[in-house]
Protein backbone atom coordinates (compact mmCIF):
# COMPACT_ATOMS: atom_id res chain seq x y z
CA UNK A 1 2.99 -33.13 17.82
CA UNK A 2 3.87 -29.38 16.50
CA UNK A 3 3.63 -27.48 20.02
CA UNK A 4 5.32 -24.38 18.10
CA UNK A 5 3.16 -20.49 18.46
CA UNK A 6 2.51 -18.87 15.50
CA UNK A 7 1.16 -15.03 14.51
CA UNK A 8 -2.18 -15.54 11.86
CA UNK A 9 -2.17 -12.94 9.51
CA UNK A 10 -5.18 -11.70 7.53
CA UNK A 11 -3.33 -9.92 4.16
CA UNK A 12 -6.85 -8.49 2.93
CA UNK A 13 -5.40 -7.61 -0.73
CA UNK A 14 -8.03 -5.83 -3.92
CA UNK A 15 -8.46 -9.32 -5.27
CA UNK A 16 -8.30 -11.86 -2.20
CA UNK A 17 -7.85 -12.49 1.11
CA UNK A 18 -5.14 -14.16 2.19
CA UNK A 19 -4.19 -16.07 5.41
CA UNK A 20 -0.51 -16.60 6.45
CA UNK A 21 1.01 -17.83 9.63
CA UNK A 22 4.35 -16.85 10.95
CA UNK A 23 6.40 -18.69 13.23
CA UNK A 24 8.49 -17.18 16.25
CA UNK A 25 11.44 -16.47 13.56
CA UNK A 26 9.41 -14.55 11.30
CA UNK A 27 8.88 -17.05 8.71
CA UNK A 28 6.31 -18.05 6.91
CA UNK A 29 4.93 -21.21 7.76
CA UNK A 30 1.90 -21.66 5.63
CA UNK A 31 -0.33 -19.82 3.61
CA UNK A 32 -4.01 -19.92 2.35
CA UNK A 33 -5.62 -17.21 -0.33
CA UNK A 34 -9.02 -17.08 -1.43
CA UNK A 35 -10.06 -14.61 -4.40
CA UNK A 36 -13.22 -12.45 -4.43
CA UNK A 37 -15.81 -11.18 -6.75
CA UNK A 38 -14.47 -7.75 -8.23
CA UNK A 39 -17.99 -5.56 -9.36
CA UNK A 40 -18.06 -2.75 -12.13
CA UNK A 41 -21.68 -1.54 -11.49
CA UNK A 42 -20.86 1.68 -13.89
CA UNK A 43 -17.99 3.48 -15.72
CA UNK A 44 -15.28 4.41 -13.16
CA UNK A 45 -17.17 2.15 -10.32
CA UNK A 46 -15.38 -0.34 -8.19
CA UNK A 47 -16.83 -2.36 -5.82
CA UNK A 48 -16.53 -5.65 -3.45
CA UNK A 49 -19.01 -7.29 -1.34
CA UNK A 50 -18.11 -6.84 2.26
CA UNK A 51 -19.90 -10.02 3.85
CA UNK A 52 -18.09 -11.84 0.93
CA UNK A 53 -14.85 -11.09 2.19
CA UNK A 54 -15.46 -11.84 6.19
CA UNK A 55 -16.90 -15.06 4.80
CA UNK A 56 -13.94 -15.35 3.41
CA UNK A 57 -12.09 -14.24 5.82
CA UNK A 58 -13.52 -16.87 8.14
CA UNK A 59 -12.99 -19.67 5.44
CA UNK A 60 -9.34 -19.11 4.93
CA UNK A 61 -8.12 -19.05 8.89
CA UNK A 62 -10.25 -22.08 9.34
CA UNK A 63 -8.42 -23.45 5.98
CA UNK A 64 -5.09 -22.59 7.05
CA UNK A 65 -5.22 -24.27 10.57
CA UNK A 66 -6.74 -27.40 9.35
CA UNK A 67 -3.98 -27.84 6.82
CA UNK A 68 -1.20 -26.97 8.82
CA UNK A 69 -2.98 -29.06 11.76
CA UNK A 70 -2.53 -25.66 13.84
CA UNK A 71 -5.09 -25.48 16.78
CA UNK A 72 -6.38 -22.11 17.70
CA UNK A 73 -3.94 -22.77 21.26
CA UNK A 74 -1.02 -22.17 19.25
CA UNK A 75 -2.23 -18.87 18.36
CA UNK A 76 -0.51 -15.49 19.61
CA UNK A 77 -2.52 -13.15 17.77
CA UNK A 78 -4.59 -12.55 15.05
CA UNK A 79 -2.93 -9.56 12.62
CA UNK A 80 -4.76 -7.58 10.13
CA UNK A 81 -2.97 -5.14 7.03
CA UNK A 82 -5.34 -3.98 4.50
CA UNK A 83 -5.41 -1.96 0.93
CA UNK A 84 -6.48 1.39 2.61
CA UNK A 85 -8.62 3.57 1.01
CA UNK A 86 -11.89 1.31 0.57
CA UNK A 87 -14.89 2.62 2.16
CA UNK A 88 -17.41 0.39 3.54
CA UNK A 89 -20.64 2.16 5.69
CA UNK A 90 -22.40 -0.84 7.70
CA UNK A 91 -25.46 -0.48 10.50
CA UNK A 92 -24.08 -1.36 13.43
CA UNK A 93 -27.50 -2.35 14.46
CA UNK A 94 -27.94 -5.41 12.02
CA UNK A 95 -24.49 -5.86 11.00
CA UNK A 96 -25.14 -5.40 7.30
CA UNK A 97 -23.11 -2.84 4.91
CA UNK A 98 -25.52 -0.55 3.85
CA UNK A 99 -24.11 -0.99 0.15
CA UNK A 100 -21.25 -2.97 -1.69
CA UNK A 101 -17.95 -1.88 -0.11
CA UNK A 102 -16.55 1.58 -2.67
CA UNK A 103 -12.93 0.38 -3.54
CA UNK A 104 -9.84 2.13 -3.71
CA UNK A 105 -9.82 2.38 -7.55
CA UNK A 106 -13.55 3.75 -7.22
CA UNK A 107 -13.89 7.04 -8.99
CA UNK A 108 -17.53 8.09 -7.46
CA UNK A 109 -15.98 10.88 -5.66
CA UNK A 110 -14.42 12.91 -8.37
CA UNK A 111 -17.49 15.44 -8.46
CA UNK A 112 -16.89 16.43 -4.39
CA UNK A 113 -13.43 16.42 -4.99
CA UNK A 114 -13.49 18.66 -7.96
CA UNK A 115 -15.67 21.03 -6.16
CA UNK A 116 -14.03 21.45 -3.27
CA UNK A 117 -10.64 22.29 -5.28
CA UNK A 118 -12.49 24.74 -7.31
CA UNK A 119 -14.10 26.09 -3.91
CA UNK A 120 -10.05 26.57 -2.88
CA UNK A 121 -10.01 24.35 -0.28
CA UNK A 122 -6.79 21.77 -1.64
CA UNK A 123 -3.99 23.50 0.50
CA UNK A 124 -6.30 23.68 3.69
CA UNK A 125 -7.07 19.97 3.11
CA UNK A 126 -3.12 18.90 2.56
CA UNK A 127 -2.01 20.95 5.13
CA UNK A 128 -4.35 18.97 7.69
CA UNK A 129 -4.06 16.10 6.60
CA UNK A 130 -0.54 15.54 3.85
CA UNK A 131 -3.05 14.47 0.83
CA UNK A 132 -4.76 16.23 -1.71
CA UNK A 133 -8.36 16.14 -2.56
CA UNK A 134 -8.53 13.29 -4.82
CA UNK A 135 -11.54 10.51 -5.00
CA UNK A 136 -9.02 7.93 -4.14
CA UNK A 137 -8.94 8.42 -0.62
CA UNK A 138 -12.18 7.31 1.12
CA UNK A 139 -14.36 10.46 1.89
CA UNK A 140 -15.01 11.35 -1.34
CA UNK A 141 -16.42 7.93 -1.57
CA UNK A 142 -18.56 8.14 1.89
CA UNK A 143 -19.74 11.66 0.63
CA UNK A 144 -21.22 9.91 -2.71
CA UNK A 145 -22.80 6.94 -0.03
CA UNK A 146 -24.24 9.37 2.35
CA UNK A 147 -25.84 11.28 -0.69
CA UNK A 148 -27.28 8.73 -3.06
CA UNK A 149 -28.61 6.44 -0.55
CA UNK A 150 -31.95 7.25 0.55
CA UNK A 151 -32.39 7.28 4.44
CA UNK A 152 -28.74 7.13 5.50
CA UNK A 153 -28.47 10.62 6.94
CA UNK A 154 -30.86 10.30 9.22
CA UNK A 155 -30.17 6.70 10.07
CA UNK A 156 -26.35 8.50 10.73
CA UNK A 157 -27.72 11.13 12.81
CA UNK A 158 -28.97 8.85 14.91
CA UNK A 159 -25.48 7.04 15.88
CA UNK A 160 -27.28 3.55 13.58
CA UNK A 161 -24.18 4.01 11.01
CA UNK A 162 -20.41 2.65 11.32
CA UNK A 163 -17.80 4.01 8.73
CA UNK A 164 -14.44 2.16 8.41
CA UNK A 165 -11.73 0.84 6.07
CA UNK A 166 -11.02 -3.30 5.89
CA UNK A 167 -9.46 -3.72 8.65
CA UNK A 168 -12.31 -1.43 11.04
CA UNK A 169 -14.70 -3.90 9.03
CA UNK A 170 -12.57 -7.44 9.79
CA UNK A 171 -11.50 -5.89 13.01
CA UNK A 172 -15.74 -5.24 14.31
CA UNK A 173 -17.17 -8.78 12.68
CA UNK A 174 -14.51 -11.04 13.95
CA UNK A 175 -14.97 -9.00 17.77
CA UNK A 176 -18.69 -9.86 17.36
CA UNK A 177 -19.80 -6.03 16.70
CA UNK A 178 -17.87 -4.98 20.40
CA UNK A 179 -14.69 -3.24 18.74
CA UNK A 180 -15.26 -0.04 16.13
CA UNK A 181 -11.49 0.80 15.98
CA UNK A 182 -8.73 1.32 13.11
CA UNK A 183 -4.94 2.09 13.31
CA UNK A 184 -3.33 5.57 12.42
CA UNK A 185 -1.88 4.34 9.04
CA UNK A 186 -5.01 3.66 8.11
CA UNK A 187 -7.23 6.87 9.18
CA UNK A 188 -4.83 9.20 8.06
CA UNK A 189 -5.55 7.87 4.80
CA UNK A 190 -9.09 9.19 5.00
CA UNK A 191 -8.90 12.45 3.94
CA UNK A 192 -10.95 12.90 7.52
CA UNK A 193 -7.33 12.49 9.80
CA UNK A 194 -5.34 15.09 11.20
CA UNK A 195 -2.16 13.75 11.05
CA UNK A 196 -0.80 17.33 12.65
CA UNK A 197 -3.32 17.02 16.29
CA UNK A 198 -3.91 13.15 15.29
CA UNK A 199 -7.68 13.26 15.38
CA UNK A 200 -10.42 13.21 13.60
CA UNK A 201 -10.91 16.71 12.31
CA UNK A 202 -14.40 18.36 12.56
CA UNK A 203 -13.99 20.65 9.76
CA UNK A 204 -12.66 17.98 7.26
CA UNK A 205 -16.17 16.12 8.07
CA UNK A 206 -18.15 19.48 7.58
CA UNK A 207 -16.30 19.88 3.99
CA UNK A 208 -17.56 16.24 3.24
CA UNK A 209 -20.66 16.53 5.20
CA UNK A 210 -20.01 13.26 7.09
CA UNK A 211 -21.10 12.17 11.28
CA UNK A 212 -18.26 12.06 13.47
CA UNK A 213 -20.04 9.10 15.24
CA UNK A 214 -19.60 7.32 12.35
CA UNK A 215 -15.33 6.77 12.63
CA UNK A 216 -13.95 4.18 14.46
CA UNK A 217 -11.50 4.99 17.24
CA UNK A 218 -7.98 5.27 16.25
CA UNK A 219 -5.19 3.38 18.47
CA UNK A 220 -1.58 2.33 17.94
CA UNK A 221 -0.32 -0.73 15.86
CA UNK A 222 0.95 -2.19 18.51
CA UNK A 223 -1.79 -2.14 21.07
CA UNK A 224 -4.16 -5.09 21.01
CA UNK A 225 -7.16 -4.01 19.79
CA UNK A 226 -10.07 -6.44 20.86
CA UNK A 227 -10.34 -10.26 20.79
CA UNK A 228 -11.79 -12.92 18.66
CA UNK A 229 -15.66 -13.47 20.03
CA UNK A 230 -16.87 -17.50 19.97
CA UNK A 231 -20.17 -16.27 18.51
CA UNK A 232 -18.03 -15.53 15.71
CA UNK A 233 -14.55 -18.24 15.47
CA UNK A 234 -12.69 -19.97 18.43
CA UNK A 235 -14.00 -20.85 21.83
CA UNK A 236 -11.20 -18.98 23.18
CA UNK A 237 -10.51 -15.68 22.68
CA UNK A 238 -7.71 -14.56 20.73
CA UNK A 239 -5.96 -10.93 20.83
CA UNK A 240 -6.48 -9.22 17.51
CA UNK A 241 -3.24 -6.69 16.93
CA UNK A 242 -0.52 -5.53 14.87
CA UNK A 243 -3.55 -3.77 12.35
CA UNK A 244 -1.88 -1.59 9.02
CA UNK A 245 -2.43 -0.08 6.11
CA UNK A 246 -0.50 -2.56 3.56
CA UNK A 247 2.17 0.16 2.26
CA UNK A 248 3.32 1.08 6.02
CA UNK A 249 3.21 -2.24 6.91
CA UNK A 250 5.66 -3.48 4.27
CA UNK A 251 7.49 -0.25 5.60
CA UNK A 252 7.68 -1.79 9.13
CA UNK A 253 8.06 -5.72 7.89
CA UNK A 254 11.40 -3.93 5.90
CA UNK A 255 12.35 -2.94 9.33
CA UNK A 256 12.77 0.73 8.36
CA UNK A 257 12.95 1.98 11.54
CA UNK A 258 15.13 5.58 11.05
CA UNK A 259 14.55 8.56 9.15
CA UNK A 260 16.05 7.93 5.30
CA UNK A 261 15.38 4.08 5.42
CA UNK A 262 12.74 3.42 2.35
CA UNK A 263 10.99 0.69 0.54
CA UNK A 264 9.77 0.09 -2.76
CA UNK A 265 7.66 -2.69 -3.49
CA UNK A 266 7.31 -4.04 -7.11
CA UNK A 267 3.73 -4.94 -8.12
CA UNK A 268 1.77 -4.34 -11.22
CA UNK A 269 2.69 -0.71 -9.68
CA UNK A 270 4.79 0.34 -7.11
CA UNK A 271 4.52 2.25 -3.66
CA UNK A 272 7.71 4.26 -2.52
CA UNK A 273 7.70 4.72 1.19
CA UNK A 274 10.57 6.69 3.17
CA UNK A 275 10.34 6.97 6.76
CA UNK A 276 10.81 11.16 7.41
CA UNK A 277 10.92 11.12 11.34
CA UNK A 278 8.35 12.07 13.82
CA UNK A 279 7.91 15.51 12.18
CA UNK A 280 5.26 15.74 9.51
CA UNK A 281 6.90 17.17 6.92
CA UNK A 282 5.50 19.28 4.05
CA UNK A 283 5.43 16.72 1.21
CA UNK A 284 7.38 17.59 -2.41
CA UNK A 285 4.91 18.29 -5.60
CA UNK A 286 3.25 15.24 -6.61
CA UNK A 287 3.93 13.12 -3.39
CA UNK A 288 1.84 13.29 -0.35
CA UNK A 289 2.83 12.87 3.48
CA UNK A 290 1.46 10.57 5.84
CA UNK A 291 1.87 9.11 9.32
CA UNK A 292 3.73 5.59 8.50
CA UNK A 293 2.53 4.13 11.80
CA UNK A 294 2.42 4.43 15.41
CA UNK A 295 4.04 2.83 18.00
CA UNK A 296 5.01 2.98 21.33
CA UNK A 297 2.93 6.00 21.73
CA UNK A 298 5.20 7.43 19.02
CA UNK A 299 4.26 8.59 15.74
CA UNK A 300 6.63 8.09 12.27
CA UNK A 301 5.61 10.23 9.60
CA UNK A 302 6.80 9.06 5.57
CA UNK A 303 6.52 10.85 2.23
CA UNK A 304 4.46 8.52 -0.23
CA UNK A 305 4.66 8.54 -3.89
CA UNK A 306 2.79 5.86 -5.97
CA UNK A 307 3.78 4.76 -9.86
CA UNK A 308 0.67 3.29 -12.15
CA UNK A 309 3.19 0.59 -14.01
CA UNK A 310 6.25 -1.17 -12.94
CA UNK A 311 5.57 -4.92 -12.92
CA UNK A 312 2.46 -4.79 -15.55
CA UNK A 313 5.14 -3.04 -17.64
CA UNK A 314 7.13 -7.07 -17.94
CA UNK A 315 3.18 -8.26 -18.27
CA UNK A 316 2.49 -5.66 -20.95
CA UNK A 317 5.73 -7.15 -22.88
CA UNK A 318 4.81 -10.90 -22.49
CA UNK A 319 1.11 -10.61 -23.20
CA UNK A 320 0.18 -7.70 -25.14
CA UNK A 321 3.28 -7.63 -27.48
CA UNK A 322 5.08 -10.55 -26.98
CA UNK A 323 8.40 -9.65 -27.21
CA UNK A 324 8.82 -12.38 -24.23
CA UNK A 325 7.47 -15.34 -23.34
CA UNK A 326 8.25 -15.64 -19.67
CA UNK A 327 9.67 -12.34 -17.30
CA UNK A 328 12.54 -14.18 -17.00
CA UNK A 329 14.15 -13.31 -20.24
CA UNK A 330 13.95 -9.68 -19.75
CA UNK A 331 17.34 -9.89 -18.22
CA UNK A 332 19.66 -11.61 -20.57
CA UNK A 333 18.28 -9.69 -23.26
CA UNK A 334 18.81 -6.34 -21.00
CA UNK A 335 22.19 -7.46 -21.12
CA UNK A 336 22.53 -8.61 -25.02
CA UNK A 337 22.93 -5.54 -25.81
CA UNK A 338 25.38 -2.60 -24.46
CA UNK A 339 23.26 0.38 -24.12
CA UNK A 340 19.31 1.40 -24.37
CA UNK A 341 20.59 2.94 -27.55
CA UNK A 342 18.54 6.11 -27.30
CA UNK A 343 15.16 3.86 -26.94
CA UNK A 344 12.95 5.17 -23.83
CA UNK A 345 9.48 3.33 -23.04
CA UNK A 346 6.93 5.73 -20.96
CA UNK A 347 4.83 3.26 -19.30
CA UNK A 348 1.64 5.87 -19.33
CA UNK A 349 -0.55 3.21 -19.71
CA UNK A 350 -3.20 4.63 -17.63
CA UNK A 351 -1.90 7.74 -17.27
CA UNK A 352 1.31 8.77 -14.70
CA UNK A 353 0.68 8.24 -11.23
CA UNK A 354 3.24 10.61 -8.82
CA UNK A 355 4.55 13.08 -8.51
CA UNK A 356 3.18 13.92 -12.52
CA UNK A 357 -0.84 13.19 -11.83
CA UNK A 358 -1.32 13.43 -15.76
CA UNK A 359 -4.35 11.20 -16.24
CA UNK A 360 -4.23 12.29 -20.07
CA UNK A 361 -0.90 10.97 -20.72
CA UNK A 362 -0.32 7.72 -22.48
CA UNK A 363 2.67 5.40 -22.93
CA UNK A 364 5.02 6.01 -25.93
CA UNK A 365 8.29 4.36 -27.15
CA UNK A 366 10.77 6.78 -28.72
CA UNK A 367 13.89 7.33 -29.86
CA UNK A 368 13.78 4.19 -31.94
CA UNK A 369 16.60 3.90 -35.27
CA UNK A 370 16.46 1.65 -37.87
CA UNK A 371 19.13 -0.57 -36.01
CA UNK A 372 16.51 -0.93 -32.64
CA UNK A 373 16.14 -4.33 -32.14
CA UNK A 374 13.75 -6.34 -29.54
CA UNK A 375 16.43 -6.26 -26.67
CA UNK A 376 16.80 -2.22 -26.83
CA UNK A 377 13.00 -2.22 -26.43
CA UNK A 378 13.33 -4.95 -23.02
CA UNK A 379 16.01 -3.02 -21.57
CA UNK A 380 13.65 0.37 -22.37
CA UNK A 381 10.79 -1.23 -20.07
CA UNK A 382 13.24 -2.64 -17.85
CA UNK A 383 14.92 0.98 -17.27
CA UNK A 384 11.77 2.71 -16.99
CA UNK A 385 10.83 1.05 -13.56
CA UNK A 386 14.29 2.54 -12.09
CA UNK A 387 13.56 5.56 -13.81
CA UNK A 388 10.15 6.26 -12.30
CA UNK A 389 11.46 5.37 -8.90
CA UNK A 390 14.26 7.94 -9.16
CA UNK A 391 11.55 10.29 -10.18
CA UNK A 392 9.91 9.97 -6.42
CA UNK A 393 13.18 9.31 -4.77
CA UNK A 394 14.54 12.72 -5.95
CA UNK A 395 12.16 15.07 -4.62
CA UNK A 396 11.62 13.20 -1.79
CA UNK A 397 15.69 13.81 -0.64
CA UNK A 398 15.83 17.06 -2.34
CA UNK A 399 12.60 19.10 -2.01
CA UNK A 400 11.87 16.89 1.01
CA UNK A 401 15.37 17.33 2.82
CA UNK A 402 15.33 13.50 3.67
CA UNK A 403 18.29 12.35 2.53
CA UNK A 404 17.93 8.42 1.10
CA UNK A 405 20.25 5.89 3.28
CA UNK A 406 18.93 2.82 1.76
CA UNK A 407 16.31 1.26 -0.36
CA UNK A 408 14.75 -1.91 0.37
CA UNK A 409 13.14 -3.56 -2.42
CA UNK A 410 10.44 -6.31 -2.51
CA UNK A 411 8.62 -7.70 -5.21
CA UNK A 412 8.69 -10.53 -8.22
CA UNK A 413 10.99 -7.72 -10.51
CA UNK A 414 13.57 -7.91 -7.45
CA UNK A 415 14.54 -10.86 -8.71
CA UNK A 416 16.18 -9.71 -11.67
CA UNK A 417 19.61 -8.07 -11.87
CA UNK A 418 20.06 -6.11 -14.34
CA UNK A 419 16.88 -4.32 -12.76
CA UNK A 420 18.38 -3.74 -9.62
CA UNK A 421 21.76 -3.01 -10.64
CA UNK A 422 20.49 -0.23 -12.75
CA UNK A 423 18.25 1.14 -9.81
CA UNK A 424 21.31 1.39 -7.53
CA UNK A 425 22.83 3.44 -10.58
CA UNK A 426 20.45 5.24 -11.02
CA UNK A 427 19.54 6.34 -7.35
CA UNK A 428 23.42 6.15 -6.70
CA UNK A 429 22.84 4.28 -3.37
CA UNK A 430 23.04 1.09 -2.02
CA UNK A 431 19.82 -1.31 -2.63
CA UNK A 432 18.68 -3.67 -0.46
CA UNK A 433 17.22 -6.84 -2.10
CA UNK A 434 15.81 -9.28 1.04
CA UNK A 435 14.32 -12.34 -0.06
CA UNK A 436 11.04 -11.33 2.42
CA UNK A 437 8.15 -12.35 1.45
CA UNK A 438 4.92 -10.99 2.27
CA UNK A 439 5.91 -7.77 3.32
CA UNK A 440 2.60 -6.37 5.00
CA UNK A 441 1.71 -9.26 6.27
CA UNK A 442 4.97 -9.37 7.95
CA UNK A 443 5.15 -6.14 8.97
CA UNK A 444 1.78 -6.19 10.40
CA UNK A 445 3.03 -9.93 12.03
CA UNK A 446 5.73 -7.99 14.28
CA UNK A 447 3.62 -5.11 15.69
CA UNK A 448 1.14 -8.04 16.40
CA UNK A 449 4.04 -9.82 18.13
CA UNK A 450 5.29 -6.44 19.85
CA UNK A 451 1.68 -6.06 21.49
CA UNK A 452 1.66 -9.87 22.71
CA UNK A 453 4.88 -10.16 23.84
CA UNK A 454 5.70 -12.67 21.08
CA UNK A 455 8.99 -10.39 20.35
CA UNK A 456 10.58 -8.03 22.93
CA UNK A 457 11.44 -4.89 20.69
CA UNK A 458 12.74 -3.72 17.27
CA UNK A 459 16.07 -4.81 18.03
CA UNK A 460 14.51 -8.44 18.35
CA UNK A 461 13.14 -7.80 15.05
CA UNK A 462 16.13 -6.74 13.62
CA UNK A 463 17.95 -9.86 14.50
CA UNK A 464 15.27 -11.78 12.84
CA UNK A 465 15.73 -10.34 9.09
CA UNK A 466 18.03 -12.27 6.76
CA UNK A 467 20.29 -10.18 5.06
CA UNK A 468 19.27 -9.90 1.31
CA UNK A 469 21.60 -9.37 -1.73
CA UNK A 470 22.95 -5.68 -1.60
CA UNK A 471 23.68 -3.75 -4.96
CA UNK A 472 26.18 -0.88 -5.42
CA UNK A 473 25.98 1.70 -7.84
CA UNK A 474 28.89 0.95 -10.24
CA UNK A 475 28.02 4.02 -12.97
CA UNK A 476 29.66 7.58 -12.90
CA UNK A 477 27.05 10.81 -12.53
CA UNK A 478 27.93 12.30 -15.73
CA UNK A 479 26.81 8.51 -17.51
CA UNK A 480 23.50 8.59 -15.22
CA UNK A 481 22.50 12.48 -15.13
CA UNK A 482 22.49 12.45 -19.36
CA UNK A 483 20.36 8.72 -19.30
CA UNK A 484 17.80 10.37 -16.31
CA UNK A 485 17.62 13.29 -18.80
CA UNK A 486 16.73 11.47 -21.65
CA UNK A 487 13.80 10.28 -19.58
CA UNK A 488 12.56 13.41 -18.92
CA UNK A 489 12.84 14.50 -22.35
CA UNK A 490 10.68 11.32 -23.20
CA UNK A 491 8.16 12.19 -20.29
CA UNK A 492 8.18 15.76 -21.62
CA UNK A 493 6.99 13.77 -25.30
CA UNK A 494 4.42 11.61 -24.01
CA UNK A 495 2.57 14.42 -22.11
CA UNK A 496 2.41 16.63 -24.86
């Protein structure tokens, strides 16, 4: 009979939700994912059903236990790590969003956004809170809610509404509507958080004209927040902890713990973390700061940069142009041949993401000869991931005064050498290639564990993570400073 305790994870992801139990080494033991309905009610709308996903959510723990014949005894602690910026409004009365949940990706807030900046408020608004006014943070989204939904004011001003991100949402229906609460990594994410007095800031709400009785209460990851109700999922209750924000939580499951320790995690984009301290630092041009996450009553702030296409670039050459036929052989022909040969690929698909913010650029291939062949154009892609992480890492160490100690790299594209040989040379620092997987979920898994007891401290932690594959930087700076420039030169082309 398997007698072994295990940490229940809730990855709430854009396109599913996914369930994944850790055992008391950190290892995944099983998982369970369940996809929902994505909704495109208008040009530049996003949106998910909210009491889709708790179904959901309540489908796949229920899934994963059965099939690893796990009974809810052998649970420490229910964990929750979330994409952030999704904005869901529900009455607290009858449980029920009062609309479709507004998405990260959502673009309903551009017009508040837009005239606030004009109105000159973007430096007050960074220097409160590290971001700028853009409608992918959540109040721009809440603002559009509040105003286009007849009734909700006054239903607000009369403490009937609840605002929160996934995890407030997960967090209040699995605690049977008795915990409104969310983590700092998650509020400061807002556009509504303080991250300089850490609270929610009164003239921040005024700009957006949002009820502070609305926001949840903010705690730190590694406090237990509430516990499972048996109106809702066990008979027994069962501490829910550990909750993140995805990004810092892949942050904490990479066990960067010090000032200069970043991650990078290769998706269809990437998110480039670096831990700064517990100073909130101002962040460089393009790149924003936020508060990484709290524990211990402590608070460790990170500079954030975000890139529109890494991984969908490998997609983009097996699907789109087919130049490949499985990611697989990006690498050997990387390596066919000995040099890029002049040949730069801008992955502007949709526009550069940070630190450039150019929603007008598109991608472009250049510096092509007659004698370009397919595997110049691989390697091009290839080098253009490394190149737009350099582009984050940079400023961050230079503009930031952080300087970079390590990067640790998760992600499908880790897998490949010649990719992460070439980002050591180009960053000129060690990288640190773990075979982790789930990296929020994990990360969220050890505060969870932290708050339960489940793991004493970070030095327990760090005695748990297997040591991944290190690469060097083998290339002199004369070789790497004229290939970075060659990117810029090809950036300069494609935002002309």
């Amino acid at each position: 009979m398997n007698n072994e305790k295990y940490i229940l994870a809730i990855d709430q992801s854009t396109s599913a939700t996914k369930t994944i139990l850790f055992d008391q080494r950190a290892r995944v033991a099983h998982r369970v994912t369940i996809a929902h309905k994505q909704y495109y009610p208008q040009d530049g709308f996003v949106e998910h059903d909210a009491e889709e996903i708790f179904d959901n959510t309540i489908k796949a723990i229920k899934q994963i236990l059965n099939e690893k014949s796990v009974n809810e005894n052998q649970l420490v602690s229910i964990a929750i790590t979330n994409q952030r910026e999704t904005a869901i409004i529900w009455n607290k009365n009858t449980g029920k969003p009062v609309a479709n949940a507004a998405v990260w990706q959502c673009q309903r807030g551009i017009d508040i956004c837009n005239e606030l900046r004009e109105k000159g408020f973007n430096d007050k608004v960074k220097a409160k809170t590290g971001l700028m006014l853009d409608p992918y943070f959540s109040a721009g989204k809440l603002h559009w809610l509040m105003n286009n939904i007849e009734g909700l004011k006054e239903k607000a001003h009369n403490g009937e509404l609840l605002f929160g991100t996934m995890d407030s949402w997960l967090l209040w229906k699995l605690s049977n509507g008795k915990v409104h609460a969310t983590d700092y990594s998650n509020a400061c994410r807002t556009l509504l958080f303080n991250i300089q007095t850490l609270t929610w800031d009164d003239e921040l709400l005024e700009l957006f004209d949002l009820n502070k009785n609305m926001l949840p209460k903010v705690h730190f990851s590694n406090e237990i927040f509430g516990y499972t109700s048996s109106n809702v999922l066990f008979e027994n209750p069962i501490p829910i902890s550990g909750l993140m924000g995805d990004s810092h939580a892949a942050l904490f499951g990479q066990n960067c713990f010090t000032p200069g320790m970043a991650k990078a995690t290769y998706g269809t984009g990437s998110s480039i973390m670096m831990n700064i301290g517990q100073k909130p630092l101002e962040a460089p041009d393009g790149l924003v700061t936020s508060i990484g996450y709290g524990i211990d009553k402590k608070i460790f702030y990170v500079f954030e940069g975000n890139i529109h296409c890494t991984g969908d670039t490998i997609n983009w050459l097996k699907n789109d142009v087919e130049l490949i036929s499985d990611a697989s052989e990006t690498e050997t022909l990387a390596n066919s041949v000995e040099n890029n040969n002049g040949v730069y690929l801008v992955p502007a698909f949709a526009g550069l993401g940070a630190p450039y913010w150019d929603n007008v650029a598109r991608a472009s291939l250049s510096g092509m000869s007659r004698n370009t062949n397919k595997a110049h154009i691989v390697r091009s892609a290839l080098e253009s991931i490394a190149y737009q992480v350099k582009d984050l890492i940079d400023p961050m160490q230079e503009e930031g005064g952080v300087e970079l100690k390590i990067l640790r790299v998760d992600g499908g594209p880790t897998r490949n050498k010649f990719l992460m040989q070439f980002q050591s040379d180009m960053l000129n620092r060690e990288i640190d290639c773990s075979d982790i997987e789930e990296a929020s979920a994990l990360g969220a898994t050890l505060m969870a564990g932290l708050a339960t007891g489940f793991w004493k401290d970070t030095d327990e932690i760090i005695s748990l993570r297997n040591k991944g594959v290190i690469y060097s930087s083998q290339m002199d700076n004369e070789k790497r400073t004229a290939l970075y420039q060659g990117w810029k030169k090809a950036v300069e082309r494609t935002r002309l």
